[in-house]
Each structure stands twice: as structure tokens, then as C-alpha cells.
N, C-alpha and C. Protein backbone atom coordinates (compact mmCIF):
# COMPACT_ATOMS: atom_id res chain seq x y z
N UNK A 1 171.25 130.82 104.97
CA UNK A 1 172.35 131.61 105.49
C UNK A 1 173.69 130.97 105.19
N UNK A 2 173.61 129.47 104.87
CA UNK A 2 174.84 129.07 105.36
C UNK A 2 175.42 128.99 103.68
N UNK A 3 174.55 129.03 102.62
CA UNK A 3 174.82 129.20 101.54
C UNK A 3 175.17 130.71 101.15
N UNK A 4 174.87 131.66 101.46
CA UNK A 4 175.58 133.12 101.28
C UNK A 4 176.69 133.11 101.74
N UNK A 5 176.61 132.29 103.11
CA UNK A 5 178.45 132.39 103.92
C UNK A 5 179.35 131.88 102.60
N UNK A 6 179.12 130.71 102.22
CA UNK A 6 179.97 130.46 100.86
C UNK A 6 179.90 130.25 99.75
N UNK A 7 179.14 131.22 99.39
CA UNK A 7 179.01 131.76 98.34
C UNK A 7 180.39 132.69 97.85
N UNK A 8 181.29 133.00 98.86
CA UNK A 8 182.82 133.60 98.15
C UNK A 8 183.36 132.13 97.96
N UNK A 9 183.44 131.15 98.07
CA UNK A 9 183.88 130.31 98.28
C UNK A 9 183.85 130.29 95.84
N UNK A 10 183.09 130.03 95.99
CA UNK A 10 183.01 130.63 94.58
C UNK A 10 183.14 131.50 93.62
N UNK A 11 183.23 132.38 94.14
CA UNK A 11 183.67 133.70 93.11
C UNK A 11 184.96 134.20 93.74
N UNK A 12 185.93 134.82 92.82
CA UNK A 12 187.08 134.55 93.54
C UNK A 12 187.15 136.05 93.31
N UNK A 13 187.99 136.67 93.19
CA UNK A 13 188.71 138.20 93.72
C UNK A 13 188.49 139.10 92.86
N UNK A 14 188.34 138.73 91.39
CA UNK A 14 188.30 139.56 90.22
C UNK A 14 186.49 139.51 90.17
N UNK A 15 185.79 139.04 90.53
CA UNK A 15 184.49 138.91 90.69
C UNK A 15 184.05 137.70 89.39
N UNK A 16 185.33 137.17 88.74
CA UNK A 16 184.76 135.84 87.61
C UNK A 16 184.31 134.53 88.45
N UNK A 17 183.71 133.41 87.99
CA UNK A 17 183.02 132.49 88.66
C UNK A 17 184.78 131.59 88.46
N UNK A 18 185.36 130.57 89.26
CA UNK A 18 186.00 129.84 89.06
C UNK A 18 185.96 129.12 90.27
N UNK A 19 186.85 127.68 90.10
CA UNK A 19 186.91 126.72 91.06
C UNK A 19 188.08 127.44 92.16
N UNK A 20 187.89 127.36 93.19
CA UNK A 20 188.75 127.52 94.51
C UNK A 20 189.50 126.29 95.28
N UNK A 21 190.62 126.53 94.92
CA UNK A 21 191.51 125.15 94.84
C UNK A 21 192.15 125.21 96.20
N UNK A 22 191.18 126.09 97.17
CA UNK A 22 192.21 126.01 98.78
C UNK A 22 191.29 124.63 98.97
N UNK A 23 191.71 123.74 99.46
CA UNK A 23 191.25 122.38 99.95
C UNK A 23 190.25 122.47 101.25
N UNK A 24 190.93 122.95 102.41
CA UNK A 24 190.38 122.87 103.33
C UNK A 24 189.24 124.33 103.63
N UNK A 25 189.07 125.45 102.84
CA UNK A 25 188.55 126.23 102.62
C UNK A 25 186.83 125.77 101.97
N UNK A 26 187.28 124.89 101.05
CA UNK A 26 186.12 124.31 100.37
C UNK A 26 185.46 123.21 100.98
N UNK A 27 186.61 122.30 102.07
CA UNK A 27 185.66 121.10 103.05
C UNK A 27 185.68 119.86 102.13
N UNK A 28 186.42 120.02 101.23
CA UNK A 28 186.22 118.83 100.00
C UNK A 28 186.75 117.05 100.71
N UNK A 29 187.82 117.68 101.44
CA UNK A 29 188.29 116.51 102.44
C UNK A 29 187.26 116.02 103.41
N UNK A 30 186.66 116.63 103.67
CA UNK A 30 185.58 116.51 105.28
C UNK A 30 184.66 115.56 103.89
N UNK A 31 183.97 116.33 102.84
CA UNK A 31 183.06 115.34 102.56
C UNK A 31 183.40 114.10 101.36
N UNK A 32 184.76 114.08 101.35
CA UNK A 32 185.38 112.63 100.29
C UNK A 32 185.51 111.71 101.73
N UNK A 33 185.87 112.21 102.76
CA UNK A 33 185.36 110.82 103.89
C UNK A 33 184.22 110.76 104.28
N UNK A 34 182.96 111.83 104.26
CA UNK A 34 182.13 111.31 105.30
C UNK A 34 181.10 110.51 104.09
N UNK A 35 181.28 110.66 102.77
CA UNK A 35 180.40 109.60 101.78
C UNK A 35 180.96 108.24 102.12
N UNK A 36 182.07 107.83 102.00
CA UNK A 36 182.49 106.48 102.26
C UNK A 36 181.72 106.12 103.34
N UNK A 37 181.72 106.46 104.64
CA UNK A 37 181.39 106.36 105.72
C UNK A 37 179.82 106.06 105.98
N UNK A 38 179.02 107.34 105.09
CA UNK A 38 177.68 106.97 104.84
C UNK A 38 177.30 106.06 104.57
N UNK A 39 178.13 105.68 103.29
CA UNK A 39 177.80 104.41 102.46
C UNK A 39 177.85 103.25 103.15
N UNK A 40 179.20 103.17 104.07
CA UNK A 40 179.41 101.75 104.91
C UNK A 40 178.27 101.69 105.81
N UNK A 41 177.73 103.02 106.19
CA UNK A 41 176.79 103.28 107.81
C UNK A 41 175.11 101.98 106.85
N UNK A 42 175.55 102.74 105.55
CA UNK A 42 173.85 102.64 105.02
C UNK A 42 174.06 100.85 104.96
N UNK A 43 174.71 100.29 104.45
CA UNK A 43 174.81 99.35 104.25
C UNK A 43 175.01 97.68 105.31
N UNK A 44 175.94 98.46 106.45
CA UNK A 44 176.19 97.97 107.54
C UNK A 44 174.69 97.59 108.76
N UNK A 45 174.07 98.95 108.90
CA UNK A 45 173.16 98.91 108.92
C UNK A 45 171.99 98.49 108.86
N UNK A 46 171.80 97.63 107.45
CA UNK A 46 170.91 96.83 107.04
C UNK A 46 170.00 97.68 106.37
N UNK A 47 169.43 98.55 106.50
CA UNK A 47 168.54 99.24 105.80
C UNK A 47 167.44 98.62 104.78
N UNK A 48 168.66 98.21 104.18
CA UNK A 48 168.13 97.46 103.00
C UNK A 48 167.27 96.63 103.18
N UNK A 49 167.79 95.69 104.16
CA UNK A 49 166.94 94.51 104.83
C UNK A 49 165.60 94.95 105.59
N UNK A 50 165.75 96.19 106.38
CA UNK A 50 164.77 96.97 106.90
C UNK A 50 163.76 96.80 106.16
N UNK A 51 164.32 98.14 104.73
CA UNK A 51 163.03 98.42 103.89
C UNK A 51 162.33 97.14 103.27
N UNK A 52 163.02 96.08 103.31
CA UNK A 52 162.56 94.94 102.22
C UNK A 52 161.79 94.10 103.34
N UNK A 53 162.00 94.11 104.42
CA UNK A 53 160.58 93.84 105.68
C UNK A 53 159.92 94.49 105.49
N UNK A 54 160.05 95.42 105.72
CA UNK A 54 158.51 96.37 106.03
C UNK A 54 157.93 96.19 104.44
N UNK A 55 158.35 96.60 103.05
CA UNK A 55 158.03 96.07 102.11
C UNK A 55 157.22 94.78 102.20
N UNK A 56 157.66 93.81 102.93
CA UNK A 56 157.03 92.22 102.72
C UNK A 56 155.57 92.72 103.90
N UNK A 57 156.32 93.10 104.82
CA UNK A 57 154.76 93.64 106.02
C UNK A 57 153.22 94.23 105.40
N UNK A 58 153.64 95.26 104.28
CA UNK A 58 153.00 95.95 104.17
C UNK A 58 152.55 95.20 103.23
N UNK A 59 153.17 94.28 102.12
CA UNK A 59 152.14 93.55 101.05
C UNK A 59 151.60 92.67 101.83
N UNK A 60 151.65 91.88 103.00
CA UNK A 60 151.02 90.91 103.49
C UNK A 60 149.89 91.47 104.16
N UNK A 61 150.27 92.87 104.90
CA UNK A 61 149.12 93.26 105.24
C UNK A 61 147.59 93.69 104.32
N UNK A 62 148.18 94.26 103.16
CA UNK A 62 147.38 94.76 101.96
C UNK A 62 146.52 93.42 101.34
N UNK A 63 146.94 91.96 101.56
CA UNK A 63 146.65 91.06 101.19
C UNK A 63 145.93 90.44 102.48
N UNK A 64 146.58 90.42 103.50
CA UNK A 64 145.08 90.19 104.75
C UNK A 64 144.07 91.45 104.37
N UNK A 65 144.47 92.77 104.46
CA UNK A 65 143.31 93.40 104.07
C UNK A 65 142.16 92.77 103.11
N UNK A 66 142.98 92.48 102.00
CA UNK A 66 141.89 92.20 100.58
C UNK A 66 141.08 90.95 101.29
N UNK A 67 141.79 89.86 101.58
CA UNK A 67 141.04 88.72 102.29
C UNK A 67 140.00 89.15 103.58
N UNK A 68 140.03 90.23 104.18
CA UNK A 68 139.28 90.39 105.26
C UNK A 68 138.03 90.91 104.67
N UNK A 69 138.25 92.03 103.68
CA UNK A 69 137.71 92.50 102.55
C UNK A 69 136.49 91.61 101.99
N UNK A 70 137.06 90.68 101.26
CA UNK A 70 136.09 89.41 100.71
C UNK A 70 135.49 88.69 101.83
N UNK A 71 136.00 88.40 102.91
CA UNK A 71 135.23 87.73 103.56
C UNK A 71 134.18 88.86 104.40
N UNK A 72 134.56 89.77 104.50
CA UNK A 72 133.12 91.01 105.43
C UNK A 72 132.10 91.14 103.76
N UNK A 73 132.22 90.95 102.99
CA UNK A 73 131.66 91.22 101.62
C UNK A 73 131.13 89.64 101.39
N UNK A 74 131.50 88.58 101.51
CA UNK A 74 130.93 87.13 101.65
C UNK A 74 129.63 87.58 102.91
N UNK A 75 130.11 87.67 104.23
CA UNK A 75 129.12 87.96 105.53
C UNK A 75 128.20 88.84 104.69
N UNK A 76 128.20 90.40 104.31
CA UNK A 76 127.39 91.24 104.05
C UNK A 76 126.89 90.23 103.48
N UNK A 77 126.87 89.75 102.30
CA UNK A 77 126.02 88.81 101.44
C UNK A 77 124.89 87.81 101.96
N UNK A 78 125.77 87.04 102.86
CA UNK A 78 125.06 86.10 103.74
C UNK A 78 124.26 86.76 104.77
N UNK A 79 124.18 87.65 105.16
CA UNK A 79 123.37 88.23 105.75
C UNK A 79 122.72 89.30 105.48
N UNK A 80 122.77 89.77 104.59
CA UNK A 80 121.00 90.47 103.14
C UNK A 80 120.45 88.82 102.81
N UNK A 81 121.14 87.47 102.54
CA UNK A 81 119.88 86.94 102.05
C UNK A 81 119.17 86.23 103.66
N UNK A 82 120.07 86.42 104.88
CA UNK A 82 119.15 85.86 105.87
C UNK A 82 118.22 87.02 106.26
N UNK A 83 118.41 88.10 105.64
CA UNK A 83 117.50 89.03 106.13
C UNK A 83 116.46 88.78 105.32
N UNK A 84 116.56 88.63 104.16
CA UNK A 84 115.21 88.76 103.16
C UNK A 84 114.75 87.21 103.42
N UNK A 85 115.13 86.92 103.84
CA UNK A 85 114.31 85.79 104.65
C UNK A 85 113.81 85.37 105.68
N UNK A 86 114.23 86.97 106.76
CA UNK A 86 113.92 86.94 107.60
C UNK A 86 112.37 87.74 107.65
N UNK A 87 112.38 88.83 106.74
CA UNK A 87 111.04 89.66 106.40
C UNK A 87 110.12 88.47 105.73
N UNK A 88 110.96 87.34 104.93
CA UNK A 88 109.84 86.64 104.35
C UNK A 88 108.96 85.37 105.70
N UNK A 89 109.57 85.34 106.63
CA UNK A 89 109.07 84.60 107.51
C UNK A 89 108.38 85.88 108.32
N UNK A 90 108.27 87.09 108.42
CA UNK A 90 107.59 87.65 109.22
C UNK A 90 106.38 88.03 108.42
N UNK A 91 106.44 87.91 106.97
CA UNK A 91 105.51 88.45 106.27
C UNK A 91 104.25 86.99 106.64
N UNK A 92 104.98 85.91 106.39
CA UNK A 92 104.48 84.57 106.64
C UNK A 92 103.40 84.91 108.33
N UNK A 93 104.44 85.38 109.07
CA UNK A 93 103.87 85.30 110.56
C UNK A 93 102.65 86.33 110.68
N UNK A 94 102.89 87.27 109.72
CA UNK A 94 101.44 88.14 109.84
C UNK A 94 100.55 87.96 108.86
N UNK A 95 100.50 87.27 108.04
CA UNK A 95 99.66 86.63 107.39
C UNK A 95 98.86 85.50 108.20
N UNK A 96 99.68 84.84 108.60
CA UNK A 96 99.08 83.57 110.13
C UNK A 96 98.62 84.25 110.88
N UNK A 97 98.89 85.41 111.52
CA UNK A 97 98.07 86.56 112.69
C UNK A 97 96.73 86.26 112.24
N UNK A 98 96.82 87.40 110.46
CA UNK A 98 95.53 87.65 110.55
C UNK A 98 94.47 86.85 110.16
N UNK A 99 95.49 85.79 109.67
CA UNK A 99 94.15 84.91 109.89
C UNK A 99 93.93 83.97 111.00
N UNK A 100 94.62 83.95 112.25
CA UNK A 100 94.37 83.88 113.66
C UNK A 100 93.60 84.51 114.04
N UNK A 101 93.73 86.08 113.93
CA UNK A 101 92.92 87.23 114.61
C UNK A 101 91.48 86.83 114.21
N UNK A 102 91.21 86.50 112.33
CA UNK A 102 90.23 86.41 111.66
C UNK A 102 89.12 85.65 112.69
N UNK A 103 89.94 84.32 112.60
CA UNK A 103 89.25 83.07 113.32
C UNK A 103 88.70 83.01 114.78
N UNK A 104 89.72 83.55 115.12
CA UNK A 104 89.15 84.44 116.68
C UNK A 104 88.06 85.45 116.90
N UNK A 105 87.73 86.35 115.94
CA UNK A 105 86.58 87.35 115.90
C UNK A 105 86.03 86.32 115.50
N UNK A 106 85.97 85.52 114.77
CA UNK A 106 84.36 84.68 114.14
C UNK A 106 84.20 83.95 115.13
N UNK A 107 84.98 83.22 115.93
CA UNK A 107 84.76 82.15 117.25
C UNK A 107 84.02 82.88 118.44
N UNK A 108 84.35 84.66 118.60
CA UNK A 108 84.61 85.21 119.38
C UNK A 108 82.66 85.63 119.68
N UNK A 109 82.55 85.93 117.92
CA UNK A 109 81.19 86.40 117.54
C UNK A 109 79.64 85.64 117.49
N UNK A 110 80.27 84.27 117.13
CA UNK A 110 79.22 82.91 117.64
C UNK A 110 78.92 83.10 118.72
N UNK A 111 80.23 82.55 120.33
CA UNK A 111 79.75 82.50 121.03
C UNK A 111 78.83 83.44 121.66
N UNK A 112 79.51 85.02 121.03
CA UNK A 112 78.49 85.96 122.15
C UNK A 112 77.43 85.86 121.59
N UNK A 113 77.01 85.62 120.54
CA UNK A 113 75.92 85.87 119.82
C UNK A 113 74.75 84.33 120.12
N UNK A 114 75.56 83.64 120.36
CA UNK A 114 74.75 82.17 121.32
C UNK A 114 74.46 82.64 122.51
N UNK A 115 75.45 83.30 123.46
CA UNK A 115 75.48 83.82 124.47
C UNK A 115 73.94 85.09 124.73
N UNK A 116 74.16 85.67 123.71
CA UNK A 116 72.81 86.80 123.83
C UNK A 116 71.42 86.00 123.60
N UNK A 117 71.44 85.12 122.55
CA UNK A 117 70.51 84.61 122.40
C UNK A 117 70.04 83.73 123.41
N UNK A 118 70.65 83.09 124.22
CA UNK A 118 70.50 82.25 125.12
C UNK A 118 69.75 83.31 126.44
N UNK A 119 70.59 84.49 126.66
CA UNK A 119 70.54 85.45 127.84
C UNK A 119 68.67 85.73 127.15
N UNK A 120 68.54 86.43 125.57
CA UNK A 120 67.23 86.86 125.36
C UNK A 120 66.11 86.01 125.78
N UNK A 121 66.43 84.80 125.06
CA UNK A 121 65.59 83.85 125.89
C UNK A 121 65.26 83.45 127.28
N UNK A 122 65.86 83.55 127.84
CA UNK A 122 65.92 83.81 129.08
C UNK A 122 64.87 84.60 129.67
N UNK A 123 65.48 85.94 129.01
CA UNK A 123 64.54 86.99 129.16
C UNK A 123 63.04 87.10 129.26
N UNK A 124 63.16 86.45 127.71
CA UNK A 124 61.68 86.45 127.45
C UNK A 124 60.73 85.71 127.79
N UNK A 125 61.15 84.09 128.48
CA UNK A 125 60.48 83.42 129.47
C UNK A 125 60.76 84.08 130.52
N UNK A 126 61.33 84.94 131.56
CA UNK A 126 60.74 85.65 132.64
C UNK A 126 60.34 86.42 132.58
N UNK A 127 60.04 87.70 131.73
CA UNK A 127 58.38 88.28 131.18
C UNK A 127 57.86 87.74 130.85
N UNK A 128 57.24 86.76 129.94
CA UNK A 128 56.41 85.69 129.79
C UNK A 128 55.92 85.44 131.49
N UNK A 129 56.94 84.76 132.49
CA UNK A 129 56.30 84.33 133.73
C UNK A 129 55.70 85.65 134.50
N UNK A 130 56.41 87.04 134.35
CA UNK A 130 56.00 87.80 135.24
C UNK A 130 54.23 87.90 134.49
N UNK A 131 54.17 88.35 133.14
CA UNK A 131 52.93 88.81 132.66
C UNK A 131 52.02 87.54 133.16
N UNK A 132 52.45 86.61 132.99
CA UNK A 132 51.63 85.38 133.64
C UNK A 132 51.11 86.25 134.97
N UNK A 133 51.99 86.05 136.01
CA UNK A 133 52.01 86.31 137.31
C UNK A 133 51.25 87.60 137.40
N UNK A 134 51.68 88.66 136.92
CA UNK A 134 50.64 89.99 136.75
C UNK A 134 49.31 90.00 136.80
N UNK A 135 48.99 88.96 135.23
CA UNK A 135 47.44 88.96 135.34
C UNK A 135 46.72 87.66 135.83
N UNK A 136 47.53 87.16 136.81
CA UNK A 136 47.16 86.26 137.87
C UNK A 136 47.13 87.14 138.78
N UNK A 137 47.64 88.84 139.37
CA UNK A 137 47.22 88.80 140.30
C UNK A 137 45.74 90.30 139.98
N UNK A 138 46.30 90.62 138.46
CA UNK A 138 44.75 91.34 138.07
C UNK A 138 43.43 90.62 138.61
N UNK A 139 43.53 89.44 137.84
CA UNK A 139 42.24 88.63 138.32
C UNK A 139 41.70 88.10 139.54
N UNK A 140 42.92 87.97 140.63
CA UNK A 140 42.94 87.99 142.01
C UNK A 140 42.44 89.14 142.42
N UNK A 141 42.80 90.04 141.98
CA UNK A 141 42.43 91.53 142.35
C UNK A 141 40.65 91.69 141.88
N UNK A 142 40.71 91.70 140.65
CA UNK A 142 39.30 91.69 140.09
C UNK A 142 38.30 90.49 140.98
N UNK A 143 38.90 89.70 141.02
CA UNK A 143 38.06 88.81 141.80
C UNK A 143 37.25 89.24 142.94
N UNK A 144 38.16 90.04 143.99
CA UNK A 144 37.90 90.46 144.82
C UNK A 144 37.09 91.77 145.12
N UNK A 145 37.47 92.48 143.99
CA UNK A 145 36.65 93.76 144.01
C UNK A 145 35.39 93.52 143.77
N UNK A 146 35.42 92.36 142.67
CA UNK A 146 33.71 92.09 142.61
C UNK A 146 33.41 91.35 143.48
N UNK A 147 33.62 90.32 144.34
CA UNK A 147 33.06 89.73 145.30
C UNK A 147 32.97 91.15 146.58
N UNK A 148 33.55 92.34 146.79
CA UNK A 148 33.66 92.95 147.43
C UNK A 148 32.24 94.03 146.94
N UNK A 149 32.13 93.88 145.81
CA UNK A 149 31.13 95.15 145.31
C UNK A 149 29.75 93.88 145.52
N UNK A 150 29.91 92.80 145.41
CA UNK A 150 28.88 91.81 146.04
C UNK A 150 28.42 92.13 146.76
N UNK A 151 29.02 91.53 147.82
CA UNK A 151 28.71 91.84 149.16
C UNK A 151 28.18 93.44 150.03
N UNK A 152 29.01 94.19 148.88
CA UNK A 152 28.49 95.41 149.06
C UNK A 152 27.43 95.67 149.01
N UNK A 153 26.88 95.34 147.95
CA UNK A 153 25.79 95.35 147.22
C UNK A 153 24.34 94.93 147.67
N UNK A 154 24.74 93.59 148.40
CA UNK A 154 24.06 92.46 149.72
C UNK A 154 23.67 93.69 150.79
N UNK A 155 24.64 94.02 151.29
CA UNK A 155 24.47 94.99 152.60
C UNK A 155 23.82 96.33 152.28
N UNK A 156 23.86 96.99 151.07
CA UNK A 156 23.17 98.13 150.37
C UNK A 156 21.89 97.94 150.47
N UNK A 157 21.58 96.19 150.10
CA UNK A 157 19.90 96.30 149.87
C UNK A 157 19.37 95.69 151.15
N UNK A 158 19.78 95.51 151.70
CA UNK A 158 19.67 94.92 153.32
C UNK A 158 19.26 96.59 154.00
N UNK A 159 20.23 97.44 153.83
CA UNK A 159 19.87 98.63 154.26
C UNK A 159 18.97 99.59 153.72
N UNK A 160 18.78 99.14 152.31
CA UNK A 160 17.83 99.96 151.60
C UNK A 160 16.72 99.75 151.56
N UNK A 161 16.48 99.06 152.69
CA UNK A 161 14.88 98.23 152.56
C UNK A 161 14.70 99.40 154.31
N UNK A 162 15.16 99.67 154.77
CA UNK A 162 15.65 100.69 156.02
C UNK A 162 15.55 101.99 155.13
N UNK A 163 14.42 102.92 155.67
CA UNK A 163 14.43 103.89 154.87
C UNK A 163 15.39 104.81 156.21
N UNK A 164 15.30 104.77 157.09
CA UNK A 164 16.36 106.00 157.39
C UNK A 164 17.48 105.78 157.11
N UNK A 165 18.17 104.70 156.92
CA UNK A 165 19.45 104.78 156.33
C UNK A 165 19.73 105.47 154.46
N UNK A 166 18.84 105.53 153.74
CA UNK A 166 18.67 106.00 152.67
C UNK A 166 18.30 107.44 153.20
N UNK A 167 17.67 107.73 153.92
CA UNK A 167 17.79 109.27 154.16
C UNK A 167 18.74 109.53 154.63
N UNK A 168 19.41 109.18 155.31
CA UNK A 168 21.12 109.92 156.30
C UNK A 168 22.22 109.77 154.40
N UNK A 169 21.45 108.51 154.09
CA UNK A 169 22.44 108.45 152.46
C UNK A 169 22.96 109.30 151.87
N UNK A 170 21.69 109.87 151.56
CA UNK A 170 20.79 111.11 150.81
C UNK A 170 21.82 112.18 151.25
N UNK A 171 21.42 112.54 152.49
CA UNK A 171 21.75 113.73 153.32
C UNK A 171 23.51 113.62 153.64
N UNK A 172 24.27 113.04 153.53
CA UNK A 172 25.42 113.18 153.67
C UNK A 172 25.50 113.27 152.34
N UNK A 173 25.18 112.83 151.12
CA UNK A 173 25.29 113.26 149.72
C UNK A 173 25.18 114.55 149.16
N UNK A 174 23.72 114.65 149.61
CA UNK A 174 23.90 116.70 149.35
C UNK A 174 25.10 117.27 150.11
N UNK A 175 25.24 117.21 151.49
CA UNK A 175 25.99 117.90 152.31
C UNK A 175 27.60 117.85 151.46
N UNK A 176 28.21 116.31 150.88
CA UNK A 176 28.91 116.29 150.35
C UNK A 176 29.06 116.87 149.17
N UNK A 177 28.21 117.08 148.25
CA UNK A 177 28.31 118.37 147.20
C UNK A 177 28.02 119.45 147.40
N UNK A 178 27.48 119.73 148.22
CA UNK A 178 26.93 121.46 148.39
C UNK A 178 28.24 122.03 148.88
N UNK A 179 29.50 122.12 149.78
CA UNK A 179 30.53 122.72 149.89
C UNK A 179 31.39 122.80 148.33
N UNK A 180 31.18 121.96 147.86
CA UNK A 180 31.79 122.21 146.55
C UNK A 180 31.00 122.92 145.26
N UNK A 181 29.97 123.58 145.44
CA UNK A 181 29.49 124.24 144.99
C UNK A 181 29.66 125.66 145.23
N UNK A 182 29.51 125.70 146.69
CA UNK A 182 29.67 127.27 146.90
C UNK A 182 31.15 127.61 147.42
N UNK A 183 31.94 126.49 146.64
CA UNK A 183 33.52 126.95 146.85
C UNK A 183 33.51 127.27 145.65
N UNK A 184 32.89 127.01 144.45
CA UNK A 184 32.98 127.38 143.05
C UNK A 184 32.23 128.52 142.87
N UNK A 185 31.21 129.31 143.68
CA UNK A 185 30.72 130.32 143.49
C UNK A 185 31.26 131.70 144.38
């Protein structure tokens, strides 16, 4: 906008382009002092000195950068090779496992296997003692049945020389099969 406002400021009455020699119309005074003025402001100022700090700031910083740079890039380094040395001591540690674990199943497998054998034996001398004991008491048993069918036997002919006892014999014998006969008929 403020360039259309003077824009007559330039073209003068006949509509040709020429210079406009009113002074204060054109502001030419306002800005032949306020450059001097700038110039003293810029200079007075320091500026210069400003930019040429921050200039020195910013290369020193760019240069701690690079140094912080190399040294996180030194660390990364140093720590990939404590790592691959750290997998190489774990590779180490499970290699020692398994052959810990190894040694342990074989230690593990003796003893039970002493252990069973010891328990079988065991075993098999107390069946061994029971079968002992068993036909110690078969023959106790047998012993007795025949000294029992002895004696039986004693008293049978003691009575069998007694003929009525061989007849009542007799006669409870039939009587004892004949119901089972005519339960079958």
C-alpha cells in the first residue's frame, strides 16, 4: 500500500517518469540522516563483536560436538568388543553347564542304579526267606495232616474191629448220598 501511495512521487504531471526534486515530498532528508545514524547504532553497538562470539560459540560447540562424537564412537567400540566377549564367556558357561549337567546325570544314574540293585537284592533275599518260611510251614502243615490221618487211621481200625460202628458208617453213608440222588432226579 505504502508503495502505490508514492508511486506519484514518481511520475510527475505529464504522466513521463522523472526525478521529483520537492525535498521534503520525497523524505530524502529523513533518510540521508537516519543511515548515518544506523551506521553509528550498528557499530556502537558492537554487533560485530556479537556476531564474532556467537561465531567463536558455535565453532567451539561444533568441535565439542565432533569430540563428544569420537568419544560415544570410541565407547560404542569398547563396548561391541566387551560384548562379544561377553557372549564368548557365556558360550564358555554353557558349555561348562553341559558338561556339569552331563556329569551329574552319570553320577545321578550310578547311584540309583547301585541304589536299585542294592533295594533288588534286598528283595530277593526276603522272598528267598519268605519261600523258606512258606515251605517250612507246608511241611509243618503236611506233617501234621499225616500224623493226623495216623492217628486217624489208629482210631478207624480200633473201631473197625467194632462191627456196629462200621454199620452206623455204612448207614450214614448211604443216607448221605441218597438225598443227593433224588435231588438230581
Amino acid at each position: 500500500m505504502e508503495i502505490l501511495s508514492q508511486a506519484h512521487l514518481l511520475i510527475t504531471h505529464n504522466g513521463e517518469f522523472g526525478i521529483n526534486t520537492d525535498i521534503f515530498e520525497t523524505n530524502i532528508i529523513n533518510q540521508l540522516i537516519l543511515i548515518p545514524i544506523v551506521i553509528y547504532a550498528y557499530s556502537a553497538v558492537g554487533i560485530d563483536k556479537t556476531l564474532e562470539k556467537r561465531r567463536e560459540n558455535i565453532i567451539k560447540n561444533i568441535e565439542n560436538s565432533e569430540k563428544r562424537l569420537i568419544e560415544a564412537t570410541q565407547r560404542l567400540e569398547e563396548t561391541k568388543k566387551q560384548l562379544s566377549q561377553a557372549y564368548l564367556i557365556f558360550e564358555e558357561i554353557q558349555q561348562e553347564t553341559k558338561v556339569i549337567k552331563s556329569q551329574l546325570l552319570d553320577t545321578e544314574y550310578l547311584e540309583t542304579k547301585n541304589e536299585l540293585t542294592r533295594k533288588f537284592n534286598i528283595s530277593t533275599k526276603n522272598l528267598k526267606n519268605k519261600e523258606r518260611l512258606i515251605l517250612l510251614e507246608i511241611k509243618e502243615k503236611i506233617s501234621f495232616l499225616v500224623l493226623k490221618k495216623v492217628i486217624n487211621d489208629i482210631k478207624f481200625e480200633k473201631n473197625f474191629s467194632n462191627n456196629s460202628f462200621i454199620h452206623s458208617f455204612m448207614q450214614k453213608s448211604i443216607n448221605f448220598i441218597e438225598p443227593k440222588n433224588s435231588n438230581k432226579g
